[in-house]
C-alpha atoms as a PDB file:
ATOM      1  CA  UNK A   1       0.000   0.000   0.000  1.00  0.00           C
ATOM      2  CA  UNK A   2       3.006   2.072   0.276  1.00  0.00           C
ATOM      3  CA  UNK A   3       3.236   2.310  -3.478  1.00  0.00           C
ATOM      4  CA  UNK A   4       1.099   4.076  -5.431  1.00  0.00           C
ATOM      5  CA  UNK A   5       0.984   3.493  -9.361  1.00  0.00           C
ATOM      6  CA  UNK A   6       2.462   6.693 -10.284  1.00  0.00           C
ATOM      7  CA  UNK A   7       5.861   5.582  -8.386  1.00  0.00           C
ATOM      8  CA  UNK A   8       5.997   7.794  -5.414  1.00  0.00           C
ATOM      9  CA  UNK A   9       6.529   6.670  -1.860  1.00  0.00           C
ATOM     10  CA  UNK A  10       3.537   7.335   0.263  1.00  0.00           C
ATOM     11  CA  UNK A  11       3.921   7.376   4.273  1.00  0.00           C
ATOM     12  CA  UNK A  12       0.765   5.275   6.052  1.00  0.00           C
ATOM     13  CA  UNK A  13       0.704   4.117   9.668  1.00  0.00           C
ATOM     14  CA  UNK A  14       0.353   0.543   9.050  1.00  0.00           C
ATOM     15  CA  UNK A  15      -1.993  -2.623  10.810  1.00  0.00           C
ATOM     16  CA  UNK A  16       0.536  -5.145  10.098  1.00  0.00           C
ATOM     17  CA  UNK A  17       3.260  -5.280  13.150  1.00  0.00           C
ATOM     18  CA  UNK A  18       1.289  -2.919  14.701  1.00  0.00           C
ATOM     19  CA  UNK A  19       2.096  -2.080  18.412  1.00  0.00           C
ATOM     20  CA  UNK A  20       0.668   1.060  19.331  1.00  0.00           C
ATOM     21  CA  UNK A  21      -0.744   2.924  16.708  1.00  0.00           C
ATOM     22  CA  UNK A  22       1.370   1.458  13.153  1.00  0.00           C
ATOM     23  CA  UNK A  23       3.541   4.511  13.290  1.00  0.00           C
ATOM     24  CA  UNK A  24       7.113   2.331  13.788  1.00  0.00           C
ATOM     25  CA  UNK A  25       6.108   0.088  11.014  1.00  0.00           C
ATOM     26  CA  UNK A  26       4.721   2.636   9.079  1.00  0.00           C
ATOM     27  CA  UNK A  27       8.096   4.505   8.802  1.00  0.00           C
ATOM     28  CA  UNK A  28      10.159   0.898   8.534  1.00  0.00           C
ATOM     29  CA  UNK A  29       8.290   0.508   5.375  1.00  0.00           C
ATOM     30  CA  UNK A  30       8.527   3.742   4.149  1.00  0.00           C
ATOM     31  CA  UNK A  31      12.816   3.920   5.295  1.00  0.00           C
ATOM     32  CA  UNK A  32      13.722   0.658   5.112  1.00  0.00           C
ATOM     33  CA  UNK A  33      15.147   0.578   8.980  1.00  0.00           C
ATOM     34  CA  UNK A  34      13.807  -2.060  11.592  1.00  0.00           C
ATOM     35  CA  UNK A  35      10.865  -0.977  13.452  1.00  0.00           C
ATOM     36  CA  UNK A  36      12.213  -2.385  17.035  1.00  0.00           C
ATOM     37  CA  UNK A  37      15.117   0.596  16.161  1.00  0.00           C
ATOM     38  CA  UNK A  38      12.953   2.535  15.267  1.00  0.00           C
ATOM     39  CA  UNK A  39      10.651   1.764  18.581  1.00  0.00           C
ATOM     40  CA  UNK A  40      13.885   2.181  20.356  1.00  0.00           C
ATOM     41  CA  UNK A  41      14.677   5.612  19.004  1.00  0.00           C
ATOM     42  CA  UNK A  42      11.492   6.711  19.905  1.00  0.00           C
ATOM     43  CA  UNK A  43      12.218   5.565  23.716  1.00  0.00           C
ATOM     44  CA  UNK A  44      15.454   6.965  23.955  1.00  0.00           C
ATOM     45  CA  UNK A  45      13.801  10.331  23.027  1.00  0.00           C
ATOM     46  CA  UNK A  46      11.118   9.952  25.746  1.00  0.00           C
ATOM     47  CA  UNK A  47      13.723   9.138  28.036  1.00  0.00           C
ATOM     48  CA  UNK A  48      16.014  12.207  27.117  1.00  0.00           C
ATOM     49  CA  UNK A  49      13.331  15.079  27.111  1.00  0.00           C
ATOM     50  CA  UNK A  50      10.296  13.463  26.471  1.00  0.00           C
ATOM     51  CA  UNK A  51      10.602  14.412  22.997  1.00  0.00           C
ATOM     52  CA  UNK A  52      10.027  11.273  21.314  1.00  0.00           C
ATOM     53  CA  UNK A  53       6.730  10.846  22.644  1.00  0.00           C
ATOM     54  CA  UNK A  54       5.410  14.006  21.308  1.00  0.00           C
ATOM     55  CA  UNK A  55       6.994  13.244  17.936  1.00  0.00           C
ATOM     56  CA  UNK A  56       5.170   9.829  18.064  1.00  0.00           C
ATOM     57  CA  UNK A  57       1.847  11.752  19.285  1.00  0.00           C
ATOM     58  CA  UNK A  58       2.192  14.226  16.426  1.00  0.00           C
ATOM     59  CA  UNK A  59       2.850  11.062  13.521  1.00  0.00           C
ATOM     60  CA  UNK A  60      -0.158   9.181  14.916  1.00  0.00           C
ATOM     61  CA  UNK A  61      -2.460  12.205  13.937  1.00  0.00           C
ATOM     62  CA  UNK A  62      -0.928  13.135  10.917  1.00  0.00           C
ATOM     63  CA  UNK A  63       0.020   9.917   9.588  1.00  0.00           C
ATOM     64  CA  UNK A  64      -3.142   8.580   6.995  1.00  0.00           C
ATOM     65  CA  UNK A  65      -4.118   4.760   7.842  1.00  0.00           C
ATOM     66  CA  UNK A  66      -3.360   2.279   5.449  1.00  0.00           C
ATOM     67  CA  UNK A  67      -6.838   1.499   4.904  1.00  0.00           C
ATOM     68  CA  UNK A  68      -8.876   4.317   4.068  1.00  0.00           C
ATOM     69  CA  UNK A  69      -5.706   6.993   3.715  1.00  0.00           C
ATOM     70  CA  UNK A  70      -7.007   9.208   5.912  1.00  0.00           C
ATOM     71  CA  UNK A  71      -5.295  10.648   9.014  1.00  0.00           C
ATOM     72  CA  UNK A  72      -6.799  11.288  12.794  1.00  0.00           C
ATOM     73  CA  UNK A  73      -6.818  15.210  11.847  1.00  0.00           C
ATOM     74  CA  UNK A  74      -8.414  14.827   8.791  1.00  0.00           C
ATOM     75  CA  UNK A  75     -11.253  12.911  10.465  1.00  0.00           C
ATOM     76  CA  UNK A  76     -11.995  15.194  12.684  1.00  0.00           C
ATOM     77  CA  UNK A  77     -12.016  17.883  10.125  1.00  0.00           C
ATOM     78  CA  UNK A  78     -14.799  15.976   8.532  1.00  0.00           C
ATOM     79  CA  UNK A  79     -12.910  14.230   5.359  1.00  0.00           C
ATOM     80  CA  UNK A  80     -13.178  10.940   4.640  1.00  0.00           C
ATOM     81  CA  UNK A  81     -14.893   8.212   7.142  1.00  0.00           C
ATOM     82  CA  UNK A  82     -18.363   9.046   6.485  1.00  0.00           C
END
């Protein structure tokens, strides 16, 4: 789902692998890196500043779902999910 048919990359949070909320896998898919590394970079962040867990905060609302594209934001604005 990552790959639309014009060739661009597309960033989703994803259900497979899912933890949390599918951000870690989402951005394994979309980098290529691990998602526990990922997961772990996110920690190490919290840990140091608590910045990682607002970064993962912010992705979870931004980031579209892989299965009807649309983000937490954009529901709530009224698009898509009718």
């Amino acid at each position: 789902m990552n790959e639309p048919t014009n060739g661009t990359k597309r960033l989703y949070r994803l259900k497979d692998g899912r933890i949390v909320a599918g951000v870690c896998t989402g951005l394994r898919a979309y980098v290529g890196i691990d998602a526990t590394l990922i997961r772990l970079g996110f920690a190490l962040l919290t840990a140091f500043g608590g910045l990682g867990a607002l970064l993962y905060l912010c992705a979870w609302i931004v980031l579209p779902d892989e299965t009807d594209g649309v983000s937490i934001a954009e529901s709530f604005a009224g698009k898509g999910r009718a």
